[in-house]
C-alpha atoms as a PDB file:
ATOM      1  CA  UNK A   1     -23.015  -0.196 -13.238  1.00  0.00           C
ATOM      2  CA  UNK A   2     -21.207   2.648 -11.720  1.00  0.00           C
ATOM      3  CA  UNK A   3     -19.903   5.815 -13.047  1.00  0.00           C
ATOM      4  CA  UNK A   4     -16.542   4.911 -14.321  1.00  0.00           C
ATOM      5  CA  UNK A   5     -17.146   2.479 -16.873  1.00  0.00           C
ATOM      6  CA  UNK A   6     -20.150   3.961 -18.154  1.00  0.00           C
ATOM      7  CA  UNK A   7     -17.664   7.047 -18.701  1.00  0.00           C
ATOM      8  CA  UNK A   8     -15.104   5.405 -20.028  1.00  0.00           C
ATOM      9  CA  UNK A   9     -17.370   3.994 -22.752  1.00  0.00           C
ATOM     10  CA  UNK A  10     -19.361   6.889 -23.744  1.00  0.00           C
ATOM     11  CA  UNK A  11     -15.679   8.501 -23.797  1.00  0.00           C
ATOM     12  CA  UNK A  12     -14.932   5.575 -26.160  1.00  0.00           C
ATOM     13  CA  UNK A  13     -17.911   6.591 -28.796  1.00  0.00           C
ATOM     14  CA  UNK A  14     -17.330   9.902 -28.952  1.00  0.00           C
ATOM     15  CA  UNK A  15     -13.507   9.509 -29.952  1.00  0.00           C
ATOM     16  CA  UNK A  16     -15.155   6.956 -32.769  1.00  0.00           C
ATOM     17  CA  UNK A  17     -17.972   9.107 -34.097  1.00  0.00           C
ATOM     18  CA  UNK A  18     -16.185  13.181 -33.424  1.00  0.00           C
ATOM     19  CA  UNK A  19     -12.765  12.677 -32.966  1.00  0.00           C
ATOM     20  CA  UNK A  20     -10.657  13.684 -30.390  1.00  0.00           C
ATOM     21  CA  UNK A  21     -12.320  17.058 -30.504  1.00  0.00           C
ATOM     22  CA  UNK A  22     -16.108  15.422 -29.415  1.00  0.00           C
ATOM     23  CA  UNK A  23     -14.095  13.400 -26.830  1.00  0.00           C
ATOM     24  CA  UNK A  24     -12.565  16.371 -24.856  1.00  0.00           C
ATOM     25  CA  UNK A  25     -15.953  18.060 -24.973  1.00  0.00           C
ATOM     26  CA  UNK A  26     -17.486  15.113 -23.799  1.00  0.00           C
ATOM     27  CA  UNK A  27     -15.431  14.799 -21.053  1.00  0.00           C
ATOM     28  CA  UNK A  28     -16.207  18.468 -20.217  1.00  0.00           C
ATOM     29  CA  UNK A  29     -19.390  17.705 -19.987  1.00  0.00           C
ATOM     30  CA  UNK A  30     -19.398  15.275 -17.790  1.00  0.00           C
ATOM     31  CA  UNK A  31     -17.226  16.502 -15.356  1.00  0.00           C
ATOM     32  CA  UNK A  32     -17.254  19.892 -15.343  1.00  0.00           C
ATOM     33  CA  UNK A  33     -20.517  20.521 -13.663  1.00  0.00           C
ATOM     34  CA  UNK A  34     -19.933  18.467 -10.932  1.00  0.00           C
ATOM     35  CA  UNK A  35     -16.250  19.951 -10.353  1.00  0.00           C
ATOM     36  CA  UNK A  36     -17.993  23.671 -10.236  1.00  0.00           C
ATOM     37  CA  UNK A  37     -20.883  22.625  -7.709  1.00  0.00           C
ATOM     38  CA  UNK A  38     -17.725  21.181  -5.656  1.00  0.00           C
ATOM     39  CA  UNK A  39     -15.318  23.720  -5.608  1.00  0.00           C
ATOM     40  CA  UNK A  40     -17.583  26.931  -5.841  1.00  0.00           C
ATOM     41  CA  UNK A  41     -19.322  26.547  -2.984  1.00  0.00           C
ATOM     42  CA  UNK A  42     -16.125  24.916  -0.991  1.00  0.00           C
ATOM     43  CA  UNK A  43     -15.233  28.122   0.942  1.00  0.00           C
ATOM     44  CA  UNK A  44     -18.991  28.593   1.799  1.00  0.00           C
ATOM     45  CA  UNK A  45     -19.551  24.878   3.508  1.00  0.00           C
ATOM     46  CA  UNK A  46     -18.764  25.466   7.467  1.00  0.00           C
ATOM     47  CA  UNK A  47     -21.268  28.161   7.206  1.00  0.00           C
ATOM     48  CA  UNK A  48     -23.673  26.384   5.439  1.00  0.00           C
ATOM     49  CA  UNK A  49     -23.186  23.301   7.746  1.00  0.00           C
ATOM     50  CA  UNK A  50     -24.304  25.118  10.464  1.00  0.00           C
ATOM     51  CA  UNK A  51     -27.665  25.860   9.541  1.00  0.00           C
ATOM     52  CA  UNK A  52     -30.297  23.900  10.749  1.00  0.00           C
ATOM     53  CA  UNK A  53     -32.417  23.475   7.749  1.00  0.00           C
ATOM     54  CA  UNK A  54     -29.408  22.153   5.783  1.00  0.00           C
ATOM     55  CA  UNK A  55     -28.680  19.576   8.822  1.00  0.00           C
ATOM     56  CA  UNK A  56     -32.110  18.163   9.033  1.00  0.00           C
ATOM     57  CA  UNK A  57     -31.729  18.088   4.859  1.00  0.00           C
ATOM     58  CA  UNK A  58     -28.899  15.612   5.442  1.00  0.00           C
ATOM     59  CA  UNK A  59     -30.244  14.180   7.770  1.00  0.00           C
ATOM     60  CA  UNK A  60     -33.593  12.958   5.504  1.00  0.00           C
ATOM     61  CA  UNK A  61     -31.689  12.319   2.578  1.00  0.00           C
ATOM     62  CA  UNK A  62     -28.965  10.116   4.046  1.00  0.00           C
ATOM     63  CA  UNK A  63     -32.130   8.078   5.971  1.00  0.00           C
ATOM     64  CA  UNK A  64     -33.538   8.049   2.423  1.00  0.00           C
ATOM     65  CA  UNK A  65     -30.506   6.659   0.548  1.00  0.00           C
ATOM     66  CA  UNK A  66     -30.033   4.142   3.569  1.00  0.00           C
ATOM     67  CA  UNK A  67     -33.349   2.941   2.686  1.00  0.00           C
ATOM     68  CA  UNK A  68     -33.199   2.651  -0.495  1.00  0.00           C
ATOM     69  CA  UNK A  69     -29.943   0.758  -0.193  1.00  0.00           C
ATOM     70  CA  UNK A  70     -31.133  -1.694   2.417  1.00  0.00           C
ATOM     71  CA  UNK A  71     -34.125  -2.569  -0.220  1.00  0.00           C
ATOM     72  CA  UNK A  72     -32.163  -3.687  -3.132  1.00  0.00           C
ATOM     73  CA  UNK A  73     -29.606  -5.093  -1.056  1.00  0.00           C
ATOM     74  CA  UNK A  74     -32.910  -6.952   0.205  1.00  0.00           C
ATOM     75  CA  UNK A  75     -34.250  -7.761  -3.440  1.00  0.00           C
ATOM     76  CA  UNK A  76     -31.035  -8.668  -4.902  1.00  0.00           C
ATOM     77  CA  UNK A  77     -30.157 -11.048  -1.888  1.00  0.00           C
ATOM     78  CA  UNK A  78     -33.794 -12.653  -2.313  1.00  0.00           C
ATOM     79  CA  UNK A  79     -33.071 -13.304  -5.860  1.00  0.00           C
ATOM     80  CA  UNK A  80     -29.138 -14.573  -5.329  1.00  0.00           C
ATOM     81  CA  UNK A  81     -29.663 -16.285  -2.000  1.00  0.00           C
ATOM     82  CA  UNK A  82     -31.059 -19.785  -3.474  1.00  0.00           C
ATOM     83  CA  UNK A  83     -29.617 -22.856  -1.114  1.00  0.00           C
ATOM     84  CA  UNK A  84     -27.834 -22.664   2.014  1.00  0.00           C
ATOM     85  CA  UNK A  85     -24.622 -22.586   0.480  1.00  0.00           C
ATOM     86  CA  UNK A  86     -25.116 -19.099  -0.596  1.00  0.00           C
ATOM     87  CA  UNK A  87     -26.573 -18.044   2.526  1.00  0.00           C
ATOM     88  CA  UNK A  88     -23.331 -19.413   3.947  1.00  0.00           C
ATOM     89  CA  UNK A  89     -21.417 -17.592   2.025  1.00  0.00           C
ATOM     90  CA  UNK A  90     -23.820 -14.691   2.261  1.00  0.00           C
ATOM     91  CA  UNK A  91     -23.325 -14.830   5.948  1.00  0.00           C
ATOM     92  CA  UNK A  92     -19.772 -15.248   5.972  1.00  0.00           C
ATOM     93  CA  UNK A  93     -19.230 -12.053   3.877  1.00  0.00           C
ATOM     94  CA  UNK A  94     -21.415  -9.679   5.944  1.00  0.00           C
ATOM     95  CA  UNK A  95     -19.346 -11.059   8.700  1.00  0.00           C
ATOM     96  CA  UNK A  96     -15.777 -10.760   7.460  1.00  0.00           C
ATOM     97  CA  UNK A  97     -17.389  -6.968   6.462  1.00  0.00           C
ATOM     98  CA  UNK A  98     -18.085  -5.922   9.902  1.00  0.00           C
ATOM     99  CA  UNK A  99     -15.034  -7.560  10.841  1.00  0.00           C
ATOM    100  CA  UNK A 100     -12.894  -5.883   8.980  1.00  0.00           C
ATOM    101  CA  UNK A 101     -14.941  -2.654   9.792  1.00  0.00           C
ATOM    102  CA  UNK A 102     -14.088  -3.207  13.397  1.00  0.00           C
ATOM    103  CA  UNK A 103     -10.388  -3.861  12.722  1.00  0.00           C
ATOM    104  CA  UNK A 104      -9.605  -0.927  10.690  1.00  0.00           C
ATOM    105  CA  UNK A 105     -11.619   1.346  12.865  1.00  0.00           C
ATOM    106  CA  UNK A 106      -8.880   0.842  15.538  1.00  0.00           C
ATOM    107  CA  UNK A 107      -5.965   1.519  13.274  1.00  0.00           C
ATOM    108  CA  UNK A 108      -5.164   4.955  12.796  1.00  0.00           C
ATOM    109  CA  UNK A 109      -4.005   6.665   9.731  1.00  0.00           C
END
């Protein structure tokens, strides 16, 4: 489940049980903290991106979250993937994907 709907309903209970009231301080909450790590440090980023430590950082945590994507993508397809219709239509999808990929990256905005 991603963010969004998640917020949206915890948005929903808190204008049912506090009012209107809860429901804006809710919503501060929830975004607020994330809008101040974004913007405070904005002016600081080309300066921190330059540092070495911060790059190799990146680095590990982007090979991390790759990883951890490529297993469930790997658990969830072993569990959907049942007859070789869905593989078809598995493979026709991750096809159609990097199509698409390969089309749009020539297009420019």
């Amino acid at each position: 489940m991603t963010e969004k709907p998640t917020y949206n309903f915890y948005y929903f209970l808190k204008l049912g049980t506090t009012g209107f009231s809860g429901a804006c301080v809710s919503s501060l909450a929830t975004f607020l903290p994330c809008y101040l790590f974004t913007v405070i440090p904005a002016p600081y980023f080309h300066k921190i991106a330059k540092n070495d430590s911060i790059k190799n950082f990146a680095t590990g945590i982007t090979a991390a979250v790759i990883g951890a994507l490529v297993g469930a993508v790997i658990i969830i397809a072993s569990k959907s993937i049942i007859d070789v219709w869905t593989a078809l239509i598995a493979i026709l999808t991750i096809l159609g994907l990097l199509f698409i990929k390969k089309y749009l990256s020539r297009l420019s905005f």
